[in-house]
Protein backbone atom coordinates (compact mmCIF):
# COMPACT_ATOMS: atom_id res chain seq x y z
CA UNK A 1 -21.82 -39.77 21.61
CA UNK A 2 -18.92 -39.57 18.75
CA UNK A 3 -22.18 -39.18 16.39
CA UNK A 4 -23.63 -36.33 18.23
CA UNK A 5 -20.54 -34.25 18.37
CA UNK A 6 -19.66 -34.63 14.97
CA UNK A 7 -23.71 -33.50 13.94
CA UNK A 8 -22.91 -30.27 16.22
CA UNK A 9 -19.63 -29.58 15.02
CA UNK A 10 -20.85 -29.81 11.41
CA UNK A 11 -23.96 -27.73 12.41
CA UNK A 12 -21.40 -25.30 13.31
CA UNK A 13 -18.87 -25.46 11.02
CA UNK A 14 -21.99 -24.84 8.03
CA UNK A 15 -23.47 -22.09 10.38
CA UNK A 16 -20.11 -20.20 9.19
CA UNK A 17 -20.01 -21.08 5.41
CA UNK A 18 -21.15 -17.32 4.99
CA UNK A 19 -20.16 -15.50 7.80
CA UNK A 20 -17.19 -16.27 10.05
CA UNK A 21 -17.44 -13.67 13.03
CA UNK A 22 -13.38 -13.89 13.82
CA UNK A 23 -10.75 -14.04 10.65
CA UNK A 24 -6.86 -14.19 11.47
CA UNK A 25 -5.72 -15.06 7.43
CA UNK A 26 -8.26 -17.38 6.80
CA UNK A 27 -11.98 -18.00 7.97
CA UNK A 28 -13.38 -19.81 10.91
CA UNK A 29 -15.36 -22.03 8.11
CA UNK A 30 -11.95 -22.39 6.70
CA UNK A 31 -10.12 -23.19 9.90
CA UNK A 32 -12.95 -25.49 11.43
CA UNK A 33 -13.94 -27.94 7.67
CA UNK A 34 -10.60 -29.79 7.73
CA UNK A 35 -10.86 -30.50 11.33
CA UNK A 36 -14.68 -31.77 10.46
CA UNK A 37 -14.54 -33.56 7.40
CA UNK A 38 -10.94 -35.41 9.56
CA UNK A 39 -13.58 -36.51 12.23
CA UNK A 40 -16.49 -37.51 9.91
CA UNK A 41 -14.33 -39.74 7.82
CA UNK A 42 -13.46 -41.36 10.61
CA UNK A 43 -17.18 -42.48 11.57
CA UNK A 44 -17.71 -45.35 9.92
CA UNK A 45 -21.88 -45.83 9.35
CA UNK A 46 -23.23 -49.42 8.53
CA UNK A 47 -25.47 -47.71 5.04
CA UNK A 48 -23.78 -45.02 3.37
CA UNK A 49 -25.34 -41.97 2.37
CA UNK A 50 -25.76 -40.22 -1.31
CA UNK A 51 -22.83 -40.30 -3.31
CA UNK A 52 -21.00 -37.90 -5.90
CA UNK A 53 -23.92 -38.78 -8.54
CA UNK A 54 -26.17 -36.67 -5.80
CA UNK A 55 -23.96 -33.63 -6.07
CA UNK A 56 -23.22 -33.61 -10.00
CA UNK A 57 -25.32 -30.36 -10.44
CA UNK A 58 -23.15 -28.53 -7.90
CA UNK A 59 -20.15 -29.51 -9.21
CA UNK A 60 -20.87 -29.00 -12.83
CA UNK A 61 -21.74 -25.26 -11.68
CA UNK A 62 -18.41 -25.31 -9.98
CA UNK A 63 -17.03 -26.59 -13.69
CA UNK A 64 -18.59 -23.73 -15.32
CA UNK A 65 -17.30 -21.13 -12.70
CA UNK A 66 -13.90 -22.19 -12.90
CA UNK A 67 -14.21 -21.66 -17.09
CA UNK A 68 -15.73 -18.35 -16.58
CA UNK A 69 -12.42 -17.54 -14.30
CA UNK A 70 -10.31 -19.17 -17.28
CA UNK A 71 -11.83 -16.87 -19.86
CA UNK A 72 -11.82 -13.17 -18.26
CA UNK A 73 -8.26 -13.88 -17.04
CA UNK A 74 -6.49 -12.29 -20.21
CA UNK A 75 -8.75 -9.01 -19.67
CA UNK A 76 -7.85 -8.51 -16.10
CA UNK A 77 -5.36 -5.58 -15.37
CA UNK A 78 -3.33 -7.99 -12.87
CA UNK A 79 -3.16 -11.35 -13.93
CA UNK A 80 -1.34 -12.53 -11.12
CA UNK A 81 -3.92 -11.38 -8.02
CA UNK A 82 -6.81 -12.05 -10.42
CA UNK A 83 -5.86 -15.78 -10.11
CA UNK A 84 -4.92 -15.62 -6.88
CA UNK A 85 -8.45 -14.68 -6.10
CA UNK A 86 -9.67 -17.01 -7.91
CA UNK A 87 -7.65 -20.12 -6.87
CA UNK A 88 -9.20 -18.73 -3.10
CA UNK A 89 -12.48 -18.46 -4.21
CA UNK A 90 -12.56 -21.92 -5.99
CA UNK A 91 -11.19 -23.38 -2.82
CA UNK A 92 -13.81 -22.06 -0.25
CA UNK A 93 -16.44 -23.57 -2.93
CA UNK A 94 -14.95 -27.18 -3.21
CA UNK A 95 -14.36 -26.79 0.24
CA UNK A 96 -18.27 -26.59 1.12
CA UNK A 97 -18.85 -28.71 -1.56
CA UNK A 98 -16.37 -31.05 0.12
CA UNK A 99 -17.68 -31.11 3.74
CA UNK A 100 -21.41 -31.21 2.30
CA UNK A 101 -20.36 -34.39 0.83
CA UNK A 102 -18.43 -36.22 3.46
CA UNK A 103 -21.67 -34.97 6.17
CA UNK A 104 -24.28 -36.15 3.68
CA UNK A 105 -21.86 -39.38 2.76
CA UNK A 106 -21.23 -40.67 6.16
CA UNK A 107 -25.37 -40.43 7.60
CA UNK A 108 -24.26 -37.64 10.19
CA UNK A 109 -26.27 -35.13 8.68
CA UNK A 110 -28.97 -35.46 5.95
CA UNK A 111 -28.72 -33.32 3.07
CA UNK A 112 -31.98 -31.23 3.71
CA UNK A 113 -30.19 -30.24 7.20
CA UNK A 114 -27.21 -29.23 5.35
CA UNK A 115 -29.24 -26.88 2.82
CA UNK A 116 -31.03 -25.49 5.84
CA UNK A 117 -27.69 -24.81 7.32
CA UNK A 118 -26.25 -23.02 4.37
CA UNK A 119 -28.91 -21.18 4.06
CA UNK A 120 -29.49 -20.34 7.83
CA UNK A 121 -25.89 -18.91 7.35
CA UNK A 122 -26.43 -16.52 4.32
CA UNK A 123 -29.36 -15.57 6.57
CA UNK A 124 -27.35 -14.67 9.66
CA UNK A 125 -24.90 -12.41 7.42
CA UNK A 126 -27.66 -10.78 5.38
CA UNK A 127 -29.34 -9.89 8.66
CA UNK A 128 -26.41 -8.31 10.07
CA UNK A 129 -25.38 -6.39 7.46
CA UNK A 130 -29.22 -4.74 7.72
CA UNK A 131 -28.61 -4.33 11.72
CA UNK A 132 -25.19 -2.55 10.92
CA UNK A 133 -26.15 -0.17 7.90
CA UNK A 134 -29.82 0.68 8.57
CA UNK A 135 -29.58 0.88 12.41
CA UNK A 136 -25.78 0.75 13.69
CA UNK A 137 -26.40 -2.11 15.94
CA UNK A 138 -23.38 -4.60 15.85
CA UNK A 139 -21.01 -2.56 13.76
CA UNK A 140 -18.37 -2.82 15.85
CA UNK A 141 -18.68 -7.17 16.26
CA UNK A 142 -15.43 -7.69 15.36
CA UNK A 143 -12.05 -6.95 16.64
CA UNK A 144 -9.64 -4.71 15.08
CA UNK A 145 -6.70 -6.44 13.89
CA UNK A 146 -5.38 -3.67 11.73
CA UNK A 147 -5.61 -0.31 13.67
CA UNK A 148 -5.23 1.29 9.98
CA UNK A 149 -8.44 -0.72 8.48
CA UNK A 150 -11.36 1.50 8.72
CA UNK A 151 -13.05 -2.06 8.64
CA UNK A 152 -15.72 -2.29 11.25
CA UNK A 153 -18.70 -4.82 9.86
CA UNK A 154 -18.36 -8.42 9.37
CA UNK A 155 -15.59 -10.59 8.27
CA UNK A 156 -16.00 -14.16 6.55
CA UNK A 157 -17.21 -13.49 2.83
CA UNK A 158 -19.61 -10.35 3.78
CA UNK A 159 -16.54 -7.63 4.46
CA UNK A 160 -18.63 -5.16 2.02
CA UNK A 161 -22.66 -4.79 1.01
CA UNK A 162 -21.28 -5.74 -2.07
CA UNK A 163 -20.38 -9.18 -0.97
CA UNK A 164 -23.31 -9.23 1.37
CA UNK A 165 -25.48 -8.94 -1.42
CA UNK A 166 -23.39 -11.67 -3.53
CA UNK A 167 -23.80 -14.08 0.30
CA UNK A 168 -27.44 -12.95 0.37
CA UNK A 169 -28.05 -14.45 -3.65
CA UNK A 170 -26.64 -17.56 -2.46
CA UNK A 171 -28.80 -17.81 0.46
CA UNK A 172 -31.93 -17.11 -1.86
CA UNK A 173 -31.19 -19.60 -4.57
CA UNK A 174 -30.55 -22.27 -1.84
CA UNK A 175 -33.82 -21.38 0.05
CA UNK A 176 -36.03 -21.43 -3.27
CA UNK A 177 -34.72 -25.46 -3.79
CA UNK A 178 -35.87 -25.78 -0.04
CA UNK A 179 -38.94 -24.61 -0.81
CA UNK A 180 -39.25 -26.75 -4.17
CA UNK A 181 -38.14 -30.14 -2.78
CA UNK A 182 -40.40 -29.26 1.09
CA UNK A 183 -43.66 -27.80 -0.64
CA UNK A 184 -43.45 -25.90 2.95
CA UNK A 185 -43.08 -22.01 2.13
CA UNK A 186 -43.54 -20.44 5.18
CA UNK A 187 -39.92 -20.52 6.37
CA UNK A 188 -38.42 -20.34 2.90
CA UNK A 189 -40.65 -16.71 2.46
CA UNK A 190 -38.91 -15.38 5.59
CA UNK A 191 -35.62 -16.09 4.55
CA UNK A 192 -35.93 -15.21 0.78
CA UNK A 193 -37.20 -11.78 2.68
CA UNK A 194 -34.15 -11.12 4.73
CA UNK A 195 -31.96 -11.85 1.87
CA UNK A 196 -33.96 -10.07 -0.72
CA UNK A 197 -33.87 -6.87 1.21
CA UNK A 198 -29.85 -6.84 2.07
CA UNK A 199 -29.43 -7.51 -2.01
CA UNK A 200 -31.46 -4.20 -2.70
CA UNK A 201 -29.75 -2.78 -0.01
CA UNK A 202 -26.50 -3.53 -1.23
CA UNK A 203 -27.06 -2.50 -5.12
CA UNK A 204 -24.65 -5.26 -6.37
CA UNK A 205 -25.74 -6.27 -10.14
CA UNK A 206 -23.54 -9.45 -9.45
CA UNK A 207 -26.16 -10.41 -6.89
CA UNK A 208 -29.27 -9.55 -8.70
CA UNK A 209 -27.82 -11.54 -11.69
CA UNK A 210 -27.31 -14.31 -9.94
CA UNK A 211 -29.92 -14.96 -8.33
CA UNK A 212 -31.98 -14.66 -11.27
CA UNK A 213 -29.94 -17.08 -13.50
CA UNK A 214 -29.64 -19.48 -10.47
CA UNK A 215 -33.28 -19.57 -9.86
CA UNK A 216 -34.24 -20.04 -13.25
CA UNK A 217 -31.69 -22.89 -13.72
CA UNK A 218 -33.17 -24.79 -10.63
CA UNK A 219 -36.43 -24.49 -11.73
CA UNK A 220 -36.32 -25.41 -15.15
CA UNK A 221 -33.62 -28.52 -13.80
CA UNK A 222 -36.46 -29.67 -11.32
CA UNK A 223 -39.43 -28.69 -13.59
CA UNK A 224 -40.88 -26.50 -11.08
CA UNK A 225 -42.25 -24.29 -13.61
CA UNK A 226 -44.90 -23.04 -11.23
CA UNK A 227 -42.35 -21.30 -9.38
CA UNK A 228 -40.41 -19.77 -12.02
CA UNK A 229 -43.75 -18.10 -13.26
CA UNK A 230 -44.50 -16.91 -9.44
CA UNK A 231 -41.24 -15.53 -9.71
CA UNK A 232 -41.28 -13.80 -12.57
CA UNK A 233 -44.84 -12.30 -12.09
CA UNK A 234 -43.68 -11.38 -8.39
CA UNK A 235 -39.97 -9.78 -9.43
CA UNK A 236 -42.04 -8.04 -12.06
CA UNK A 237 -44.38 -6.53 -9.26
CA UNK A 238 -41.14 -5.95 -6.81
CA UNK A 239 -39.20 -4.01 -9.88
CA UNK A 240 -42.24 -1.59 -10.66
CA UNK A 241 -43.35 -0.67 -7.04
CA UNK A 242 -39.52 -0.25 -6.32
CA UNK A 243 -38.44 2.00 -9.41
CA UNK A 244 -41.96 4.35 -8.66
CA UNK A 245 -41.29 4.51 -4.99
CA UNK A 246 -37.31 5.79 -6.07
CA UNK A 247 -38.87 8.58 -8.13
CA UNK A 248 -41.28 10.03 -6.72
CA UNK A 249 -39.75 10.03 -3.27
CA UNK A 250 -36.06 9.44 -3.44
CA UNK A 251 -36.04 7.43 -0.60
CA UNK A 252 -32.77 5.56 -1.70
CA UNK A 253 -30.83 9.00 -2.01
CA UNK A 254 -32.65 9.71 1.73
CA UNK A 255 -31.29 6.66 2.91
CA UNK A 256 -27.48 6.42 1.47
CA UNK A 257 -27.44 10.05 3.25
CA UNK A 258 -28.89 9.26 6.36
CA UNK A 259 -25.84 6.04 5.98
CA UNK A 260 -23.39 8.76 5.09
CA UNK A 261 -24.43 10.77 8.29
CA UNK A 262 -24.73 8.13 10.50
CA UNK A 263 -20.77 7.05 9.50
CA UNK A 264 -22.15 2.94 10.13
CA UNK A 265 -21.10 2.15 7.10
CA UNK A 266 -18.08 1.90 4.45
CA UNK A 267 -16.82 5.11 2.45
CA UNK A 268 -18.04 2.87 -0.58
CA UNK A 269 -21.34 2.28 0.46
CA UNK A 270 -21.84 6.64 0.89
CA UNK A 271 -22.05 6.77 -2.70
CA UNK A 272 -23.70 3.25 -3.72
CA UNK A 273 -26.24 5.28 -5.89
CA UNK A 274 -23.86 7.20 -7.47
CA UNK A 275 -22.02 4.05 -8.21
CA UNK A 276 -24.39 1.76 -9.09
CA UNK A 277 -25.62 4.17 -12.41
CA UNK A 278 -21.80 4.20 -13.00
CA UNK A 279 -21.75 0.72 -12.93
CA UNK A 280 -24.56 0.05 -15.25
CA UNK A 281 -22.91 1.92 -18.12
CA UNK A 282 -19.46 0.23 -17.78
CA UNK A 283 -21.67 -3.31 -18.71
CA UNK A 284 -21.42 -4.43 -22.32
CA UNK A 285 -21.84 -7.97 -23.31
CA UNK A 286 -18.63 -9.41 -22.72
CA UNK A 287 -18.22 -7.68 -19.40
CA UNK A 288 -22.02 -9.22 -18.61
CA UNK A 289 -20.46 -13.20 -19.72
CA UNK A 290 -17.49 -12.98 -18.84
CA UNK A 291 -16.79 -10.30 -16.64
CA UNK A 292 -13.32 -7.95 -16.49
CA UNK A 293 -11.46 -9.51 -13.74
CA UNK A 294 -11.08 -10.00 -9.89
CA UNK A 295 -8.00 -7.87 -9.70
CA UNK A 296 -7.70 -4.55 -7.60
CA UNK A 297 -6.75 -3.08 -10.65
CA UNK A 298 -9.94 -4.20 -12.58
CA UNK A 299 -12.36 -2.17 -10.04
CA UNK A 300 -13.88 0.95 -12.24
CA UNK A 301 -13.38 3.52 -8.82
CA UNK A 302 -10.01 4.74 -7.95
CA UNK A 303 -8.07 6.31 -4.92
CA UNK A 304 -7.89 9.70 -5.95
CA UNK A 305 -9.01 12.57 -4.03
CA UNK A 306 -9.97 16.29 -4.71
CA UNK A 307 -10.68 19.21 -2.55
CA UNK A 308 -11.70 22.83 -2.83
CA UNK A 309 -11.12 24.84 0.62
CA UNK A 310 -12.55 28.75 0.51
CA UNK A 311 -10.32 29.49 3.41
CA UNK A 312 -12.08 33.25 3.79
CA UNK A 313 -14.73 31.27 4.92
CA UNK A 314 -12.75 29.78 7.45
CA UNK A 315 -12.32 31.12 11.41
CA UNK A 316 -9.97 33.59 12.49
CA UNK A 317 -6.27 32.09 13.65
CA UNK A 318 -6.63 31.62 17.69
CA UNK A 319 -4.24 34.12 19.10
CA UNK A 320 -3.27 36.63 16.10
CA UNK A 321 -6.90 36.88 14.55
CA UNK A 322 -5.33 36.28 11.33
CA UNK A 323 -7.27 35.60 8.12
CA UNK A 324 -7.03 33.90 4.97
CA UNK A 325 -8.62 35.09 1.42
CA UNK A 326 -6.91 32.39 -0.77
CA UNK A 327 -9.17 29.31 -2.30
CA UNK A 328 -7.25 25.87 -2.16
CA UNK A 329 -7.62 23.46 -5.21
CA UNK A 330 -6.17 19.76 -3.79
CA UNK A 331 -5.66 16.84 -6.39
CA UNK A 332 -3.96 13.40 -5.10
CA UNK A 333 -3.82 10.16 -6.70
CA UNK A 334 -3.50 7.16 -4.36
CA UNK A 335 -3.01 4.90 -6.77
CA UNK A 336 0.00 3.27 -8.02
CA UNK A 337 -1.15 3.88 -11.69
CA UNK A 338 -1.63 7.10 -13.54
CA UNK A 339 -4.74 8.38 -12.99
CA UNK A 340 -6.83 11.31 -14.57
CA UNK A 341 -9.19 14.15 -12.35
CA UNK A 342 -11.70 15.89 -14.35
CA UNK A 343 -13.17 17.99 -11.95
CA UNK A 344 -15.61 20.97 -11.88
CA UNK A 345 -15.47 23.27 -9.18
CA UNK A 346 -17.39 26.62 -8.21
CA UNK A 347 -16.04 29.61 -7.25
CA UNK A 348 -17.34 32.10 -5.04
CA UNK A 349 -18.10 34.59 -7.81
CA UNK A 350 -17.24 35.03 -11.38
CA UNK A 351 -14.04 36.23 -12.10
CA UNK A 352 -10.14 36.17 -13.45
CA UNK A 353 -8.26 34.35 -10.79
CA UNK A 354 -4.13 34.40 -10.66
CA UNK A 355 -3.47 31.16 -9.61
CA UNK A 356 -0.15 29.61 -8.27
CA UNK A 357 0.43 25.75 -9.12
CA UNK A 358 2.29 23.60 -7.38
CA UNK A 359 3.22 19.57 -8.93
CA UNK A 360 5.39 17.11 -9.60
CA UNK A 361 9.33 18.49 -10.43
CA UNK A 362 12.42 18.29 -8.95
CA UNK A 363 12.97 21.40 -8.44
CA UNK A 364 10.75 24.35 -7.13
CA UNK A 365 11.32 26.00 -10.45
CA UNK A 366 10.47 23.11 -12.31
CA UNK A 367 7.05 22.33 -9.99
CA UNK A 368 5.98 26.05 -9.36
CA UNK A 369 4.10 28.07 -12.29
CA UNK A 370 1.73 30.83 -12.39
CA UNK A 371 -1.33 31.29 -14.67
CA UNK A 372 -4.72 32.88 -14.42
CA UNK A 373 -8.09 31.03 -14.19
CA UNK A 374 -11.10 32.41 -15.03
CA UNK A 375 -14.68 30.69 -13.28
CA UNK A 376 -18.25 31.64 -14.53
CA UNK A 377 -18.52 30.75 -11.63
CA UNK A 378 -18.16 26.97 -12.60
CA UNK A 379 -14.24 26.14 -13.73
CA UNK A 380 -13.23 22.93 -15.28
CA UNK A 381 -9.41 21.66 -14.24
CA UNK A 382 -7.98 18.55 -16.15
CA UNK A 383 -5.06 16.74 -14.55
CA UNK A 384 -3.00 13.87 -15.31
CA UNK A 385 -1.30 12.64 -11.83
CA UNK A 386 1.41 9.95 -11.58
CA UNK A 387 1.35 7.69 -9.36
CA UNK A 388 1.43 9.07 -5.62
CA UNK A 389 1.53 12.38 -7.36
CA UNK A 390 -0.74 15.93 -6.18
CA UNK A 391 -0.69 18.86 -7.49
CA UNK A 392 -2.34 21.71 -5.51
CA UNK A 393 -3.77 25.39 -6.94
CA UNK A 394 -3.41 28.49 -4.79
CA UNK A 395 -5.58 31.11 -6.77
CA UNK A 396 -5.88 34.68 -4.80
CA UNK A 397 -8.87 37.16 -5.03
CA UNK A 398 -10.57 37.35 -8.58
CA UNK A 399 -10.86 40.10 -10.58
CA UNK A 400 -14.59 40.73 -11.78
């Protein structure tokens, strides 16, 4: 009976490796693998299961992770939460590396069951995340600790299609040495599906990266060469079809609107296309080794904020009937850093604007100043903000 519980708390406990439903600080994978690896060491089997010599691939990748963490710490922008990231990060892995062990260890589950598990879970999270964002369904599963967190998807280590993408790598690599060691496909395909769709879907280069380098690693480590040509051949096929579908019918830039419409998803995933080309030109090769960092302050996109209002364009006041013909140029940085807004902006019609702008000063004298502008009808505005600082333009009726 003891055995039994422990096999379905386990079962459990793995289920959430990759997506924990409920989070209050810390995971329910983290919150329920103590409590689990506790019990198992306490069942004492007659023949022990694999030992540490099974499990030397995993943790030499672990080895290799934690040097690649080592090595892009002096380029991160905040030493201090880049390590404190990591130091998480490197616990949840030893931590499933830990339970996998003990389970596998102790006879309560083989270690087939525990790879189906694992990847049963990156499953589960993938497949969510492409209920939520294509259709809407489930995107309000969790509850809403933080009335300010405009946080409505998943929690566990899929918060953000980035991550789900990262999760749904995992998932794939894991299901491909399922598939190697098995020789039975058929379940393997439907997974490596799910979790090849919600990496497209979530444009993360991390997750396409990975996967590749972790499937070709398996394949050359168990000589499953076969595969690693299928693969290649197949990505090949996957990468042409997908890049001629984007051009000629711009279904991506269909969908991320239809997304941005439909409000089902993160502000960040609105303008994944946009990013991802941004993305692609920040990579050099020591960003591609190494990487920059896992600090706030390393992420490429900023909080800063701009907006143009035409308010002649906008309704009469309710009551007086009172109009507006002033246009509104808004700048804000979020950030606590200095940040720069290049910004482009067209006018209603070509002309010489005068233009009142109001900053950062003490005094009204010192944050008040009048100039002219002149749009074609395109104008160009540079400004350096301070942190927390805005600056807005009011500019009055052109002159042709």
């Amino acid at each position: 009976m003891y055995l039994k519980c422990l096999r379905f708390a386990a079962a459990i406990c793995l289920l959430t490796t990759f997506w924990s439903v409920v989070r209050i600080s810390f995971s329910v994978f983290e919150l329920l693998a103590p409590i689990v690896i506790l019990g198992a060491l306490a069942y004492k089997p007659q023949i022990r299961g694999p030992g540490l010599d099974a499990f030397k691939l995993v943790i030499a990748g672990l080895v290799v992770l934690t040097l690649a963490y080592v090595i892009s710490s002096p380029s991160s922008h905040d030493p201090v939460e880049h390590v404190e990231k990591v130091a998480r990060l490197l616990a949840a892995f030893l931590l499933v590396v830990g339970l996998s062990y003990v389970l596998a260890n102790r006879r309560i589950l083989t270690t087939m069951e525990i790879f189906y598990l694992l990847a049963f879970s990156s499953v589960a999270c993938s497949l969510v995340a492409i209920l939520q964002g294509q259709l809407g369904i489930l995107s309000g599963i969790m509850p809403r600790t933080d009335p300010s967190a405009d946080i409505t998807r998943m929690t566990g280590l899929a918060e953000h299609p980035i991550e789900a993408g990262d999760v749904a790598a995992y998932g794939a690599v894991i299901a491909i040495g399922i598939g190697i060691v098995r020789r039975k496909w058929l379940v393997v395909v439907g997974m490596l599906a799910i979790d090849a769709y919600s990496m497209k879907y979530s444009a993360s280069i991390t997750a396409v990266l990975g996967f590749v380098t972790g499937t070709t690693l398996l394949c050359l480590y168990t000589k499953a060469y076969k595969v690693l040509v299928c693969g290649i051949v197949a990505g090949t096929f996957a990468a042409i079809v997908g890049a001629s579908l984007a051009n000629n019918s711009g279904r991506l830039a269909e969908r991320l609107s239809d997304l941005a419409a439909s409000g089902g998803n993160f502000g960040t995933v609105q303008t994944r296309e946009i990013q991802l080309r941004k993305a692609l030109n920040l990579i050099d090769v020591k960003t591609l080794l190494f990487g920059n960092g896992y600090s706030a302050a390393d992420l490429p996109y900023k909080m800063v904020y701009f907006r143009g209002v035409d308010t002649s364009t906008l309704p009469p006041q309710a009551g007086s009937g009172s109009t507006s013909n002033k246009i509104l140029l808004n700048f804000v940085n979020f950030e606590s850093s200095p940040q720069t807004l290049d910004v482009r902006v067209t006018l209603p019609k070509s002309a010489t604007y005068q233009a009142e702008r109001i900053g950062a000063g003490d005094t009204w004298s010192a944050a008040n100043s009048t100039l002219s502008l002149t749009g074609n009808p395109d104008l160009e505005l540079k400004e350096n903000l301070g942190p927390g600082e805005s600056v807005q333009y009011i500019l009055s009726s052109g002159r042709s």
